[in-house]
PDB file of N, CA and C in Angstrom:
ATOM      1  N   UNK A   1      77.697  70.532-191.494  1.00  0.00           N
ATOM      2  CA  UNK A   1      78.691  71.517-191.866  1.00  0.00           C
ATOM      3  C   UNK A   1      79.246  71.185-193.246  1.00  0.00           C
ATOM      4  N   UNK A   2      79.450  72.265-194.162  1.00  0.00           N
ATOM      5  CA  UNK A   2      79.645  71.789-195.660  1.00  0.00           C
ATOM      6  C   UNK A   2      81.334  71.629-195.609  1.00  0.00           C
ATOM      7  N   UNK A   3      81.849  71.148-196.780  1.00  0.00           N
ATOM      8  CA  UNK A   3      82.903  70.769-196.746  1.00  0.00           C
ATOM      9  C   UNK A   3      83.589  71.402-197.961  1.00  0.00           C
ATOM     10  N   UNK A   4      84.699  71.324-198.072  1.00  0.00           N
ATOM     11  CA  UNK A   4      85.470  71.654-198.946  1.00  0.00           C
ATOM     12  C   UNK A   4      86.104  70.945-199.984  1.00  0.00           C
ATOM     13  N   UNK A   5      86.558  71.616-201.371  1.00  0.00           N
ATOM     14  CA  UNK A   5      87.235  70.645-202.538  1.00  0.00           C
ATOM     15  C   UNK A   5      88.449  71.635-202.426  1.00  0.00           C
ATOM     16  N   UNK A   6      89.615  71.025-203.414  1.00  0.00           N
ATOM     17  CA  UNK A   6      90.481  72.101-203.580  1.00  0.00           C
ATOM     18  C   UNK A   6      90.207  72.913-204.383  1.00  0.00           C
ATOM     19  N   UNK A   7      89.287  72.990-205.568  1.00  0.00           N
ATOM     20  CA  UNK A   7      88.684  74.020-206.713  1.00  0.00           C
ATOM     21  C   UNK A   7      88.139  75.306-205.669  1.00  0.00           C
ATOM     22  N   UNK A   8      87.741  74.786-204.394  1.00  0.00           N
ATOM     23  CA  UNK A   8      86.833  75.920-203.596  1.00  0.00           C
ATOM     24  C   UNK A   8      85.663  75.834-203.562  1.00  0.00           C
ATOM     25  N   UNK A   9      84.872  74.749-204.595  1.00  0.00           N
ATOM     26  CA  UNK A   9      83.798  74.283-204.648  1.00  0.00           C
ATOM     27  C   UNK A   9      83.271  73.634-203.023  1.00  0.00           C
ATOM     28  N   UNK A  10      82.021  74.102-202.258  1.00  0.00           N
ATOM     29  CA  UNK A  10      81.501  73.757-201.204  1.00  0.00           C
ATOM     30  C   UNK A  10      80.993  72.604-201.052  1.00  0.00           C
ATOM     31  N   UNK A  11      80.918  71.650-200.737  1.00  0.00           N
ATOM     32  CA  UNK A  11      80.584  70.137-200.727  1.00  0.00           C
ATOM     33  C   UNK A  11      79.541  69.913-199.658  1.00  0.00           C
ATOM     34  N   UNK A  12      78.262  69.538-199.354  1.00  0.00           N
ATOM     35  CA  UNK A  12      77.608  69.316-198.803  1.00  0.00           C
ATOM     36  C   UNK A  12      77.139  67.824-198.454  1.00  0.00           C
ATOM     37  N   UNK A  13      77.013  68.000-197.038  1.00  0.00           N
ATOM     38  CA  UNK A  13      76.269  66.404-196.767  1.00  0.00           C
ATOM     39  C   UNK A  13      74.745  66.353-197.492  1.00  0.00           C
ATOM     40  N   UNK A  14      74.145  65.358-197.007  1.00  0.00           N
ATOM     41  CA  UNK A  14      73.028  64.534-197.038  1.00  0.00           C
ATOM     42  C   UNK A  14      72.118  65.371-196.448  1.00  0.00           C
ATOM     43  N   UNK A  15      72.200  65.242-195.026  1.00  0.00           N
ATOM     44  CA  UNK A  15      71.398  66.184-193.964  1.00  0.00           C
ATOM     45  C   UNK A  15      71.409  68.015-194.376  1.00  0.00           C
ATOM     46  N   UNK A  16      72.618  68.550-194.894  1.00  0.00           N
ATOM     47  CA  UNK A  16      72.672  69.545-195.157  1.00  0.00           C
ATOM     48  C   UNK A  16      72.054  70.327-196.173  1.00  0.00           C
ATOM     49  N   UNK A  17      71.907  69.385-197.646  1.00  0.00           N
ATOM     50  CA  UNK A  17      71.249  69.126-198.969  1.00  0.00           C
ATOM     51  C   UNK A  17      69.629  69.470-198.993  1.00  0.00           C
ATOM     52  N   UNK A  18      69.275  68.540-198.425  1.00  0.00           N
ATOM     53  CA  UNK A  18      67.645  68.432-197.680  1.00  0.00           C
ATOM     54  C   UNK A  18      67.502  69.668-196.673  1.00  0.00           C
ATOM     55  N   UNK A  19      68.150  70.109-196.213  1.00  0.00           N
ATOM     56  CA  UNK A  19      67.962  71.526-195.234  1.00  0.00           C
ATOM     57  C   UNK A  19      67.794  72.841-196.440  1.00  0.00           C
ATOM     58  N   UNK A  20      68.596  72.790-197.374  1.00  0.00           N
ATOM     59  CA  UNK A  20      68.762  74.185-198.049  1.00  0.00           C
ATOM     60  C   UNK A  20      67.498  73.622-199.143  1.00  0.00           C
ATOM     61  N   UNK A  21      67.025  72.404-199.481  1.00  0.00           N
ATOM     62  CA  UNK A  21      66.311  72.030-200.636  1.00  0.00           C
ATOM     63  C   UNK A  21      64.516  72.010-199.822  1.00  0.00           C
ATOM     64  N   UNK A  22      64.628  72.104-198.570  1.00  0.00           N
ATOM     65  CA  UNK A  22      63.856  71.483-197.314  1.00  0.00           C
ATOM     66  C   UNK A  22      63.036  70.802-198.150  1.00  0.00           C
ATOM     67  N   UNK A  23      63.625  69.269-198.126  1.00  0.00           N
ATOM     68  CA  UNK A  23      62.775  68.587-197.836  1.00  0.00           C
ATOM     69  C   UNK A  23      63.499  67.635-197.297  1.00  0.00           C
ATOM     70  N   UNK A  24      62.995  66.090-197.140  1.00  0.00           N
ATOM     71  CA  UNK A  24      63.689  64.920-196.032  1.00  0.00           C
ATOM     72  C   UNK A  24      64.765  64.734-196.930  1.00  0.00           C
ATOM     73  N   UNK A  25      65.727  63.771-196.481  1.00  0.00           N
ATOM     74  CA  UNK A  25      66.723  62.892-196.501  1.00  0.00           C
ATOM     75  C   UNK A  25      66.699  62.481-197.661  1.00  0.00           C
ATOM     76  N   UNK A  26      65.681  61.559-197.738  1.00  0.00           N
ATOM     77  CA  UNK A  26      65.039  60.724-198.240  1.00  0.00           C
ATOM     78  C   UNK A  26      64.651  61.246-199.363  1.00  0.00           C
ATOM     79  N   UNK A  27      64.411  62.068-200.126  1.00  0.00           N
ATOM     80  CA  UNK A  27      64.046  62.555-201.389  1.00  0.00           C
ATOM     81  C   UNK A  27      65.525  63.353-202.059  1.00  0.00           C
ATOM     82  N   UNK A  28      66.340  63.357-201.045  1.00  0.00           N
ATOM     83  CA  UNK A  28      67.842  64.288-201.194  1.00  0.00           C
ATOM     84  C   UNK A  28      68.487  63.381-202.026  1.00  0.00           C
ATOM     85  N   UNK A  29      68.151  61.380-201.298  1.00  0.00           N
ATOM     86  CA  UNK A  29      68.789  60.248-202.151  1.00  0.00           C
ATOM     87  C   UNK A  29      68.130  59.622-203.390  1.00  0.00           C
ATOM     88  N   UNK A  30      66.488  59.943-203.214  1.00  0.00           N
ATOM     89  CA  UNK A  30      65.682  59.477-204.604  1.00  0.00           C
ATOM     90  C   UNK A  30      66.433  60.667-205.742  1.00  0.00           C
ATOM     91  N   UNK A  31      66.473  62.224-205.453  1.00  0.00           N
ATOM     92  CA  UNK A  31      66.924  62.732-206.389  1.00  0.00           C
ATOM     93  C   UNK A  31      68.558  62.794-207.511  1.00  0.00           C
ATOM     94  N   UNK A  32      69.156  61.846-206.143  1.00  0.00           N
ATOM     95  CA  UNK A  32      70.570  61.443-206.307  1.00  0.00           C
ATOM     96  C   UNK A  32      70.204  60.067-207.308  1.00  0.00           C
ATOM     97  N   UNK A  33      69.828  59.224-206.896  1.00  0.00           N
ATOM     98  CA  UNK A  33      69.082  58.152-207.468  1.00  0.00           C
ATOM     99  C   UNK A  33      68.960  58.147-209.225  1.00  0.00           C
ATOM    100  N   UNK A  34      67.876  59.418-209.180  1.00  0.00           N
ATOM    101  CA  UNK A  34      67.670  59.535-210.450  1.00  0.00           C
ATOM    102  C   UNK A  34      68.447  60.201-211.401  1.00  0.00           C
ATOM    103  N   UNK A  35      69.319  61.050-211.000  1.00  0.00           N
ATOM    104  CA  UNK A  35      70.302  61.434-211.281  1.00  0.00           C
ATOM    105  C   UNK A  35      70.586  63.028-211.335  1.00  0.00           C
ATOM    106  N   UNK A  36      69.204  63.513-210.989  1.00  0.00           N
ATOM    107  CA  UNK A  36      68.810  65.047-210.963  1.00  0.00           C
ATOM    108  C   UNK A  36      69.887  65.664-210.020  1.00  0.00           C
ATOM    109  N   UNK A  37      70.950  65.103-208.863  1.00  0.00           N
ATOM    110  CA  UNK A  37      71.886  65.947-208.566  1.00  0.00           C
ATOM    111  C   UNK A  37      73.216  65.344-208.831  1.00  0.00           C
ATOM    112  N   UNK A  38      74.032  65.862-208.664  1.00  0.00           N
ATOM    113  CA  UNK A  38      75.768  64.873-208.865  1.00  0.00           C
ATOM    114  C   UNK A  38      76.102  65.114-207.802  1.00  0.00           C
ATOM    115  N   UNK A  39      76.958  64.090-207.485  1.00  0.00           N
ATOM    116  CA  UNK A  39      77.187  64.284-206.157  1.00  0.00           C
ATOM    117  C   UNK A  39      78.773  63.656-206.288  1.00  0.00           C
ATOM    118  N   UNK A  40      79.661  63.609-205.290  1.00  0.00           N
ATOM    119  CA  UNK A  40      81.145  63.307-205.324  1.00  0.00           C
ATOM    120  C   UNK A  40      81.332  62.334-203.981  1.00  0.00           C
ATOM    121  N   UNK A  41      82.034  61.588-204.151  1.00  0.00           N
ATOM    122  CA  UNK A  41      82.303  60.289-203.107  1.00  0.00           C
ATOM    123  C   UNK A  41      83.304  60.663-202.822  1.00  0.00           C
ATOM    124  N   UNK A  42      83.230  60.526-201.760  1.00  0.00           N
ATOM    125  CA  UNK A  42      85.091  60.835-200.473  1.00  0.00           C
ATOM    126  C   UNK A  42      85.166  59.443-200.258  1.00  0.00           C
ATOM    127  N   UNK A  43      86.265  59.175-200.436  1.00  0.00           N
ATOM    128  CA  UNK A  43      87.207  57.873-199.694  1.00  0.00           C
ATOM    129  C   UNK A  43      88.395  57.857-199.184  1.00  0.00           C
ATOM    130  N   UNK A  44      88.339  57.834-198.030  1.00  0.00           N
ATOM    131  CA  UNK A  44      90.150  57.795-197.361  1.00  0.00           C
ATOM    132  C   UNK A  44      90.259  56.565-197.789  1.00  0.00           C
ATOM    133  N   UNK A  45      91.722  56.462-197.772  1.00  0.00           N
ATOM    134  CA  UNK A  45      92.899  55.371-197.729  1.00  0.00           C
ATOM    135  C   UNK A  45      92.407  54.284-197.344  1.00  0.00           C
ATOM    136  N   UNK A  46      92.232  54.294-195.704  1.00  0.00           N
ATOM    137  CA  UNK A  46      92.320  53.425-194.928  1.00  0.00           C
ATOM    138  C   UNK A  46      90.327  52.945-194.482  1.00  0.00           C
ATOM    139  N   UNK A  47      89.409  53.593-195.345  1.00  0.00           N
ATOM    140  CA  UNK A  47      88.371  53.672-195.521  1.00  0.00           C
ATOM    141  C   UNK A  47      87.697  52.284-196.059  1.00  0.00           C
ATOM    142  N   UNK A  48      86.666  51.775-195.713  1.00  0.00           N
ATOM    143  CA  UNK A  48      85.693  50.607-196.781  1.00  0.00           C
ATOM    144  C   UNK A  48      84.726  51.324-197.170  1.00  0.00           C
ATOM    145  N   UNK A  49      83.986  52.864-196.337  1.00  0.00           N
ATOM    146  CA  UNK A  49      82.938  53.036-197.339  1.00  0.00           C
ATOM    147  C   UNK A  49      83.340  54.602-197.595  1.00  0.00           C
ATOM    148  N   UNK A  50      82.398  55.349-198.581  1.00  0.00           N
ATOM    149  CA  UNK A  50      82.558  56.900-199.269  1.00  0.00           C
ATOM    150  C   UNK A  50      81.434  57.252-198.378  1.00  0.00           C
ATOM    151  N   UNK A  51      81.633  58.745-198.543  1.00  0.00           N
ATOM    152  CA  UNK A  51      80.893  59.653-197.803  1.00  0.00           C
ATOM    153  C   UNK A  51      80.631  60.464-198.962  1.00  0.00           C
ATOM    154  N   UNK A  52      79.224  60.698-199.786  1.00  0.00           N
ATOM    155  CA  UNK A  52      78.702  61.228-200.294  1.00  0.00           C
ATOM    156  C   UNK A  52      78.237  62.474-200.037  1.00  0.00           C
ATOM    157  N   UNK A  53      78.761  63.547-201.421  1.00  0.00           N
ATOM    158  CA  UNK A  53      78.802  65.198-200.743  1.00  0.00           C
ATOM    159  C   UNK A  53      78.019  65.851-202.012  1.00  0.00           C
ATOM    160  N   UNK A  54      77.384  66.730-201.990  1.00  0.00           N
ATOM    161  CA  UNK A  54      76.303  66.761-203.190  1.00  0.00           C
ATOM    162  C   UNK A  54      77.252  68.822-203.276  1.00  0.00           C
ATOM    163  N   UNK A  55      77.552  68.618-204.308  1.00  0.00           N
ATOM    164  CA  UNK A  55      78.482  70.051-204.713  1.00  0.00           C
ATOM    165  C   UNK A  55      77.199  71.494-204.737  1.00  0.00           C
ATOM    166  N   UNK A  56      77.348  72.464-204.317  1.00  0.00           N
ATOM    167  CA  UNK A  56      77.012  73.685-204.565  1.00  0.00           C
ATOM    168  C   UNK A  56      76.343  74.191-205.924  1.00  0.00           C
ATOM    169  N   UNK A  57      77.606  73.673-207.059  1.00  0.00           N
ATOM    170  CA  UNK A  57      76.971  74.051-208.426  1.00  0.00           C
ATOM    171  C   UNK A  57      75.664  72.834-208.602  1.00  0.00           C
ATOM    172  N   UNK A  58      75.607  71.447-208.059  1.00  0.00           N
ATOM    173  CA  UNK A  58      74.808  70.398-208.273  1.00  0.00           C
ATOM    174  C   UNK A  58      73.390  71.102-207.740  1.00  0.00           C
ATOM    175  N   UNK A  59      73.475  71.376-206.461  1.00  0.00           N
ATOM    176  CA  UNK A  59      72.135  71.857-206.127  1.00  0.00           C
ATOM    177  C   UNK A  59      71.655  73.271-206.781  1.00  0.00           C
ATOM    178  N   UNK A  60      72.943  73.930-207.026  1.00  0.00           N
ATOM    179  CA  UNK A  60      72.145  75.058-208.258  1.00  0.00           C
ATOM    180  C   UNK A  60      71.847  74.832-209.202  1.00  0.00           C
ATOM    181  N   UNK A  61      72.049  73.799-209.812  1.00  0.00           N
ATOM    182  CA  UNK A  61      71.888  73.543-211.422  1.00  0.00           C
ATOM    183  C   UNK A  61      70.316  72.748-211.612  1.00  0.00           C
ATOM    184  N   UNK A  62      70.291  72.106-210.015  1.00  0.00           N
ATOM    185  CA  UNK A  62      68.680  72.017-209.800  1.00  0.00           C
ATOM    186  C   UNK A  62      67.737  72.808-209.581  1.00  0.00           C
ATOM    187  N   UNK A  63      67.895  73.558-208.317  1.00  0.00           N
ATOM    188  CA  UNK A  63      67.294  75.089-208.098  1.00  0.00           C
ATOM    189  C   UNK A  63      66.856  75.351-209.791  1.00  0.00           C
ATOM    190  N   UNK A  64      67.599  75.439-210.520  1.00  0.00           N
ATOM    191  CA  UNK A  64      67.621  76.577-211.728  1.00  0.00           C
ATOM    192  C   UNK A  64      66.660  75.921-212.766  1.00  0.00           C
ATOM    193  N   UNK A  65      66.905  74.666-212.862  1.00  0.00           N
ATOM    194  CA  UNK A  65      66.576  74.016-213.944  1.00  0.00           C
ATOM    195  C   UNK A  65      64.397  72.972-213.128  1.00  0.00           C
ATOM    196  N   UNK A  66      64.209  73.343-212.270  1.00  0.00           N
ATOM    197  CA  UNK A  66      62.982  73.577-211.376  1.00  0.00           C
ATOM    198  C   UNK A  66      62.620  74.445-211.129  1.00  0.00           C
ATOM    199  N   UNK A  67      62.834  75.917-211.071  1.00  0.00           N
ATOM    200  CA  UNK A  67      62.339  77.426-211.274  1.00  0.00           C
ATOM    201  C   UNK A  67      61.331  77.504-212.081  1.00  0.00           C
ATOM    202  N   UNK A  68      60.211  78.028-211.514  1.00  0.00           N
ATOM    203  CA  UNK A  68      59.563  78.809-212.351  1.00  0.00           C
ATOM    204  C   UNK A  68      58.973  80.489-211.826  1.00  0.00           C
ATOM    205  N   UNK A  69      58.491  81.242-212.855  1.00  0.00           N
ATOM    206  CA  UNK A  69      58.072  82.193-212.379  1.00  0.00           C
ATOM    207  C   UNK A  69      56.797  82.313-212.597  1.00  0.00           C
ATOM    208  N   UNK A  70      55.978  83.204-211.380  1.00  0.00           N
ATOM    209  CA  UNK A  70      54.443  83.169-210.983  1.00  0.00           C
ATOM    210  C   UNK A  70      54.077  83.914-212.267  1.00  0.00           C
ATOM    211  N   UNK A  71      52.750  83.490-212.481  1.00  0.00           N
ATOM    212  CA  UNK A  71      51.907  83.605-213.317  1.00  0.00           C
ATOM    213  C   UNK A  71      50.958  84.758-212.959  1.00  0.00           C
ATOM    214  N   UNK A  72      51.013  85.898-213.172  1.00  0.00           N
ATOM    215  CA  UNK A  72      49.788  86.988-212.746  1.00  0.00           C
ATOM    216  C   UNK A  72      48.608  86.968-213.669  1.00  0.00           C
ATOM    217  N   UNK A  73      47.519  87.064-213.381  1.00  0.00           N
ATOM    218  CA  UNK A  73      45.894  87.028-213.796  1.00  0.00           C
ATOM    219  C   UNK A  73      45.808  88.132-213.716  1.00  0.00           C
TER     220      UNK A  73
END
């Protein structure tokens, strides 16, 4: 379930990322990795680790910038 910022910006998990991008997990964090998405760290207060949320505009700005259009013969 995606999450919220106060801008209104939609915040997405890990599992959620890889669902709309379909592919695994695992390529959701190599692409985080390399730096091809941004992503935002949640930390409560009373927290030791962040919960990593990959933003709406992040996965569009990938979508967009990996687009191409078909080639007709």
């Amino acid at each position: 379930m995606p999450h919220s910022e106060r801008s209104g910006t939609t915040l997405h998990t890990i599992p959620a990322t890889a669902r709309l991008l379909g592919c695994h997990r695992s390529h959701v964090y190599r692409l985080i990795a390399r730096g091809e998405l941004r992503v935002t760290d949640i930390k409560s207060p009373t927290s030791t680790r962040t919960k990593t949320r990959v933003p709406d505009s992040s996965i569009q700005e990938y979508s967009d910038r990996h687009a191409r259009t078909a080639v007709t013969a």
